[in-house]
N, C-alpha and C. Protein backbone atom coordinates (compact mmCIF):
# COMPACT_ATOMS: atom_id res chain seq x y z
N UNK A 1 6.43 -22.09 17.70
CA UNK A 1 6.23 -20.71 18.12
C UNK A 1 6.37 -19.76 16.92
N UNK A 2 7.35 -20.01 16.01
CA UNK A 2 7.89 -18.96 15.24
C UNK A 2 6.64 -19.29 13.97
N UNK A 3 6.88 -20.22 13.95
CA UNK A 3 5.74 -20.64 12.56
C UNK A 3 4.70 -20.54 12.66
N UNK A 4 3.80 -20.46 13.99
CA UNK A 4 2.24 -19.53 14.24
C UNK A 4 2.46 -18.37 14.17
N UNK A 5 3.76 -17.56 14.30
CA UNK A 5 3.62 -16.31 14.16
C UNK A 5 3.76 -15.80 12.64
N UNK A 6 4.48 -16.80 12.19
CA UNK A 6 4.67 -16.70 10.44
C UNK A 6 3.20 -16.76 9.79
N UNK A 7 2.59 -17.64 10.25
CA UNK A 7 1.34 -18.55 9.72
C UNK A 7 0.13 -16.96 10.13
N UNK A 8 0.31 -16.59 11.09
CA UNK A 8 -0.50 -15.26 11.15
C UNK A 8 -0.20 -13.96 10.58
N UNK A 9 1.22 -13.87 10.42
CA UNK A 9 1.35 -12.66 9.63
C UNK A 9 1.48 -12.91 8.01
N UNK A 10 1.83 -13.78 7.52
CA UNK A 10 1.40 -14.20 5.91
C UNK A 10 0.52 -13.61 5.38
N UNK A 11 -0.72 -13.94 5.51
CA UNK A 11 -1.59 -13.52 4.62
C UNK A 11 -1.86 -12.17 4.70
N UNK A 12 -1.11 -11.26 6.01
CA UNK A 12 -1.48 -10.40 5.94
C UNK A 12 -0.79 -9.17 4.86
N UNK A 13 0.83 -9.90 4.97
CA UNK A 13 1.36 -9.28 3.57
C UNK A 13 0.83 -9.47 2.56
N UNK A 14 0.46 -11.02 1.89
CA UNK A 14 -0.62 -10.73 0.78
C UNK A 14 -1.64 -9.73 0.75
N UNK A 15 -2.16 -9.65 1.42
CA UNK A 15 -3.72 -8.47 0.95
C UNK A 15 -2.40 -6.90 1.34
N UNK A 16 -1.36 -6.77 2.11
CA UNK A 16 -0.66 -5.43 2.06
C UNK A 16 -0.67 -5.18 0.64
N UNK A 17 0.18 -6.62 0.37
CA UNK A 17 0.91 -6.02 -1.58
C UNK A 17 -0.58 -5.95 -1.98
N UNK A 18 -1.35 -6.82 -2.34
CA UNK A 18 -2.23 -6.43 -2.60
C UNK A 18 -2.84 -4.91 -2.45
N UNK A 19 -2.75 -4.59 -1.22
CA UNK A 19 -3.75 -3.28 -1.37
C UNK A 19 -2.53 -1.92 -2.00
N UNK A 20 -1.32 -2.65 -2.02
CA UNK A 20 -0.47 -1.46 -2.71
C UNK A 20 -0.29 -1.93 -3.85
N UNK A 21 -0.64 -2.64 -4.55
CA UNK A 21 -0.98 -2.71 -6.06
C UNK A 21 -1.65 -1.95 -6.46
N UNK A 22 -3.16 -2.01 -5.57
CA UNK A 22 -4.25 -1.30 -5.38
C UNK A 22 -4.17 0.54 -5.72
N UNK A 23 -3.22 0.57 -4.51
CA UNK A 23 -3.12 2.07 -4.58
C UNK A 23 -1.96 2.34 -5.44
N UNK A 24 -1.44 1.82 -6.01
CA UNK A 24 -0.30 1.92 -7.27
C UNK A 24 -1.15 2.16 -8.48
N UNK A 25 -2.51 1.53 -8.84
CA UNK A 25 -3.20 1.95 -9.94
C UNK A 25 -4.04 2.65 -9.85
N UNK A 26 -4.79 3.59 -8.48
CA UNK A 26 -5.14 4.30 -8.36
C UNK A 26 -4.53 5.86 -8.49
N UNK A 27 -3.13 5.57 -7.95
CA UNK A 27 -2.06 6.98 -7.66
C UNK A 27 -2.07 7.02 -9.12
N UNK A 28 -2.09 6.31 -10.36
CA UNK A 28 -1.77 6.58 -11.52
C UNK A 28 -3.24 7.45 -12.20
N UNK A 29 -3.83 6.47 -11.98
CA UNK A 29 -5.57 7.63 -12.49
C UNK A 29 -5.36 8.20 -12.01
N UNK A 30 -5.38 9.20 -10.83
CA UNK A 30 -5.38 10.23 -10.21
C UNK A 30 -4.39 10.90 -10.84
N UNK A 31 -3.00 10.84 -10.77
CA UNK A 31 -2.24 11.41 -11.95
C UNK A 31 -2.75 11.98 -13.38
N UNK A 32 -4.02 10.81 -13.80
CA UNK A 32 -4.12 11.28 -15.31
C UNK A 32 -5.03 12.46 -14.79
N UNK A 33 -5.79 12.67 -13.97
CA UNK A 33 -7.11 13.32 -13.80
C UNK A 33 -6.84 14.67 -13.09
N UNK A 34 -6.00 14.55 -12.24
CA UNK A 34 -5.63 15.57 -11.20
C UNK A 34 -4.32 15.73 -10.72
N UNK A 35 -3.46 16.82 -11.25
CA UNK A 35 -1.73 17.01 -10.57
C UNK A 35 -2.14 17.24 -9.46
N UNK A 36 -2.54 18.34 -8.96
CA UNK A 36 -2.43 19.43 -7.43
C UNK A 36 -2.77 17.69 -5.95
N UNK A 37 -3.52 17.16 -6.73
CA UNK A 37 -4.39 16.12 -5.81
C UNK A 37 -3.06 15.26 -5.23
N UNK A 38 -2.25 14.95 -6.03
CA UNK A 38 -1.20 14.05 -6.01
C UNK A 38 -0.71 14.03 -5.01
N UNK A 39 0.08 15.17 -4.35
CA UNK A 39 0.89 15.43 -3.33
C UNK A 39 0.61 14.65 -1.91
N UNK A 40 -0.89 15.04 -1.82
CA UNK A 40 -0.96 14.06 -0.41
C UNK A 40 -1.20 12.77 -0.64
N UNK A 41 -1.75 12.56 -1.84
CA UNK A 41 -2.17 10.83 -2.25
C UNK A 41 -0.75 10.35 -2.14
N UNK A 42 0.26 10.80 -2.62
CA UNK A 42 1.11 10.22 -1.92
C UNK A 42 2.57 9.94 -0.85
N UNK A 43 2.11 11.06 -0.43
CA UNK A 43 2.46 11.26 1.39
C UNK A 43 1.48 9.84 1.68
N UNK A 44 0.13 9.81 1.66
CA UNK A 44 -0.41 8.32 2.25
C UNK A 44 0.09 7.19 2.02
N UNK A 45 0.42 6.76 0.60
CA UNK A 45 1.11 6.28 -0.03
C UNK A 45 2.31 6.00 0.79
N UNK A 46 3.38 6.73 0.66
CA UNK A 46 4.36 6.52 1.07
C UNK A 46 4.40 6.37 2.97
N UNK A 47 3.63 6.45 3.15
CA UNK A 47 2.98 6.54 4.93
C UNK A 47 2.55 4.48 4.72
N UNK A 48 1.96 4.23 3.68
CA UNK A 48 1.61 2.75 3.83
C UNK A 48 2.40 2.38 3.52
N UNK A 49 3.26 2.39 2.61
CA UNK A 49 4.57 1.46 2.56
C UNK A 49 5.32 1.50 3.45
N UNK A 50 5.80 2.63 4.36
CA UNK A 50 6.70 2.82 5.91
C UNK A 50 5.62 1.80 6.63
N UNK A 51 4.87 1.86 6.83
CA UNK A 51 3.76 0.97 7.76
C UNK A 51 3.65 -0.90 7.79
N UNK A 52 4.14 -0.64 6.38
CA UNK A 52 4.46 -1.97 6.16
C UNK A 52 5.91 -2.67 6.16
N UNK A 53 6.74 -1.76 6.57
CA UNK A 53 8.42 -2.80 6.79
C UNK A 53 8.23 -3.31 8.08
């Protein structure tokens, strides 16, 4: 029981970290390019990592 439920949620943390790697090197270009932009990029940001505990 427990290990189909393991076995289905796995990969889905991989592609999470993954996609917050993702947006970890994006929030940084955006930094180089644009301050004012920042603020909500990461409110989302920090909205996907709460989403993911």
């Amino acid at each position: 029981m427990y290990l189909s439920i393991i076995a289905q949620i796995a990969p889905k943390l991989k592609s999470a970290r993954l996609l917050l790697k993702q947006l970890k090197q994006i929030n940084t270009l955006v930094n180089i390019h644009t301050k004012p932009k920042i603020k909500t990029f990461t409110k989302t940001f920090t909205f996907v990592k709460l989403a993911m505990r």
